[in-house]
N, C-alpha and C. Protein backbone atom coordinates (compact mmCIF):
# COMPACT_ATOMS: atom_id res chain seq x y z
N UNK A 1 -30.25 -0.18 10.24
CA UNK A 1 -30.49 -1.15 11.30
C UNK A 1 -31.71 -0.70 12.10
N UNK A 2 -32.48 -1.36 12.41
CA UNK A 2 -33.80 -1.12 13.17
C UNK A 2 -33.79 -1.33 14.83
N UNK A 3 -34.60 -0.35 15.58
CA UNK A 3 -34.04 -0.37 16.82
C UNK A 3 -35.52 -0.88 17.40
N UNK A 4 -35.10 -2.07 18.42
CA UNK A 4 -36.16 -1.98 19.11
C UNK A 4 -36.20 -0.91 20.78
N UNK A 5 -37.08 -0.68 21.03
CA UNK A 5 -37.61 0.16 22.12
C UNK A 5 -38.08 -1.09 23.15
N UNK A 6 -37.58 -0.82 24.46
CA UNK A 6 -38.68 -1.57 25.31
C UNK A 6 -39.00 -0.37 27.04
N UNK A 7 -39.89 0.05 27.07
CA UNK A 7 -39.87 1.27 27.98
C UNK A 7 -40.58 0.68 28.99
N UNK A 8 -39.77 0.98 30.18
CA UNK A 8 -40.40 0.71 31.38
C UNK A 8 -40.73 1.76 32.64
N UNK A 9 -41.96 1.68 32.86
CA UNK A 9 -42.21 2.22 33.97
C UNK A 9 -42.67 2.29 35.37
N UNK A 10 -41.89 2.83 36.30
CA UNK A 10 -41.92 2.69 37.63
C UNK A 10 -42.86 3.20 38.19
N UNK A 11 -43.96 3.21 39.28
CA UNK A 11 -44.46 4.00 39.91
C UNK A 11 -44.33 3.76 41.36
N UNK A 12 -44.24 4.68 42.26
CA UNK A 12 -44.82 4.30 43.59
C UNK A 12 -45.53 5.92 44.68
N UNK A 13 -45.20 5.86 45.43
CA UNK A 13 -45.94 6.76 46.37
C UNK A 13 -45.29 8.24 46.83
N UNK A 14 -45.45 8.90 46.74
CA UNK A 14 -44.22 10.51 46.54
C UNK A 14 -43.74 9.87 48.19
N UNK A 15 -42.16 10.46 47.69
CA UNK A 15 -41.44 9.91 49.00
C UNK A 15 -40.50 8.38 48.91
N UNK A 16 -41.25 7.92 47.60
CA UNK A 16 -40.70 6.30 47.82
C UNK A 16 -39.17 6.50 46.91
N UNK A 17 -38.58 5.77 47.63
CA UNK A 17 -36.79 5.46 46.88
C UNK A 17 -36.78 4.57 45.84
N UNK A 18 -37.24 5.48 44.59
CA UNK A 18 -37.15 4.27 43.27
C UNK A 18 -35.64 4.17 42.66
N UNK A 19 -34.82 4.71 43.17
CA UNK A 19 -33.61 4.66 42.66
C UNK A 19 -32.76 3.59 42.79
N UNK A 20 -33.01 2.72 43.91
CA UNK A 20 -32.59 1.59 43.80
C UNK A 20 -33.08 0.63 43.22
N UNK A 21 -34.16 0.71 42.57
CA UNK A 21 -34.99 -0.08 41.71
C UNK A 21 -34.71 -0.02 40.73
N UNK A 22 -34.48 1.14 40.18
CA UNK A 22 -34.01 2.01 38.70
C UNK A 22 -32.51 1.71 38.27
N UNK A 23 -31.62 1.83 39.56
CA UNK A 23 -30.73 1.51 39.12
C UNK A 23 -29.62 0.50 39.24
N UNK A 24 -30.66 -0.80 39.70
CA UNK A 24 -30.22 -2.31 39.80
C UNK A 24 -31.08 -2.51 38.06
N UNK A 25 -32.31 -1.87 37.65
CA UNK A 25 -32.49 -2.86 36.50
C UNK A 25 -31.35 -1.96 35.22
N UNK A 26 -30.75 -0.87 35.40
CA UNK A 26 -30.01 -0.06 35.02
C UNK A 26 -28.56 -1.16 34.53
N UNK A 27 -28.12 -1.63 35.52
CA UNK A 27 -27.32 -2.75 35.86
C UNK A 27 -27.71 -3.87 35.57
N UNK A 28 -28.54 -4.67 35.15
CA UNK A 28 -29.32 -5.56 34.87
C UNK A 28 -29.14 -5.61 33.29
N UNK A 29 -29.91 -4.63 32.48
CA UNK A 29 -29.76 -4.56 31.10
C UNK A 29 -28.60 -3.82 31.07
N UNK A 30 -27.67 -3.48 31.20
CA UNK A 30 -26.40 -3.13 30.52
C UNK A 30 -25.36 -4.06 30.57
N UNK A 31 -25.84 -4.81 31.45
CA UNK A 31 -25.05 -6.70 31.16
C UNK A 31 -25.69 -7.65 29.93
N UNK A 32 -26.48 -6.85 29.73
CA UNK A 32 -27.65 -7.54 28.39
C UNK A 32 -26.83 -6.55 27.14
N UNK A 33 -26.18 -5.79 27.34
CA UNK A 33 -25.42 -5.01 26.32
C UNK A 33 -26.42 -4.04 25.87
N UNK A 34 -27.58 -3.52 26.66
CA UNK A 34 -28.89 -2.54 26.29
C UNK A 34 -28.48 -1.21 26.59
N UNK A 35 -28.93 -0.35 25.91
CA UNK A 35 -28.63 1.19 26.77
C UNK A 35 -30.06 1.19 27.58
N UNK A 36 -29.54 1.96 27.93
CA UNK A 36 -30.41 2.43 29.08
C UNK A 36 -30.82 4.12 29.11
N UNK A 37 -31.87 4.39 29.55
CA UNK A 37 -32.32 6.09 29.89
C UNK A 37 -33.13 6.19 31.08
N UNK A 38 -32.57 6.29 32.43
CA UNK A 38 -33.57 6.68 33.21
C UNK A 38 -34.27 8.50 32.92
N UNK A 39 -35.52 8.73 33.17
CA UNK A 39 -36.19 9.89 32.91
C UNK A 39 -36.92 9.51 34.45
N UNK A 40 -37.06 11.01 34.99
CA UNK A 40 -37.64 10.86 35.65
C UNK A 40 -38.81 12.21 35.51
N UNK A 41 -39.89 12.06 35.43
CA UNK A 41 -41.12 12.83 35.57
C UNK A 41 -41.15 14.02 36.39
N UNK A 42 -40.91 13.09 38.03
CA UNK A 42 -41.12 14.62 38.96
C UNK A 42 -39.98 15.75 38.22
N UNK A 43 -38.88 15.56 38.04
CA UNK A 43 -37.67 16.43 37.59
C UNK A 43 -38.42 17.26 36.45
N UNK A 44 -39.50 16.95 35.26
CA UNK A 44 -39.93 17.73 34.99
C UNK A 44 -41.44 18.24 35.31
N UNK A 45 -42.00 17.72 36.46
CA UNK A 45 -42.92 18.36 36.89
C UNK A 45 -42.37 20.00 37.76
N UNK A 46 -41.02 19.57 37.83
CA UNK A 46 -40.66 21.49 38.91
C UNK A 46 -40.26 21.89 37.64
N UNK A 47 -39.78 21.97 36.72
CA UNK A 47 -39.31 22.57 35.98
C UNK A 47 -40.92 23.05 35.03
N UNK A 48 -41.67 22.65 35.09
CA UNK A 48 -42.99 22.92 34.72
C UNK A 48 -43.62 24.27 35.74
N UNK A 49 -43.86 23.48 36.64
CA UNK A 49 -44.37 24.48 37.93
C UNK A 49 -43.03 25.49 38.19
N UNK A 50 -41.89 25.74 37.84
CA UNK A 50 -41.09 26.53 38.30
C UNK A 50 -41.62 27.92 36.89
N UNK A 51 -41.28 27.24 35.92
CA UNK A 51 -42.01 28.44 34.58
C UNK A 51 -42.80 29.03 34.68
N UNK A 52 -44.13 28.12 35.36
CA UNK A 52 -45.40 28.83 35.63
C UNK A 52 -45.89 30.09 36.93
N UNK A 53 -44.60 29.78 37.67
CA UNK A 53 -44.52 30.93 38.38
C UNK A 53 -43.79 32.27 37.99
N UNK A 54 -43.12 32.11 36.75
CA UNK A 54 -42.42 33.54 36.41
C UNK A 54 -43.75 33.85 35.24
């Protein structure tokens, strides 16, 4: 069976509350019967900068 992909991405201003954005369309497509993956970037930008300090 072949999967389609449809990836979306959020941006806004460090500080801004995308989580309610993220996770109304979260809720949105899982009434569409879609999975879903939020990822979020900053989470691995410290885990980047946290390595680079040891």
């Amino acid at each position: 069976m072949a999967y389609t992909e449809l990836i979306i991405g959020l941006v806004g201003a460090i500080g801004t509350n995308m989580n309610v954005i993220a996770e109304e369309l979260v809720q949105n497509f899982s009434k569409a019967n879609c999975e879903t993956e939020v990822i979020k970037l900053t989470d691995y930008l410290k885990i980047i900068n946290d390595n680079s300090l040891s």
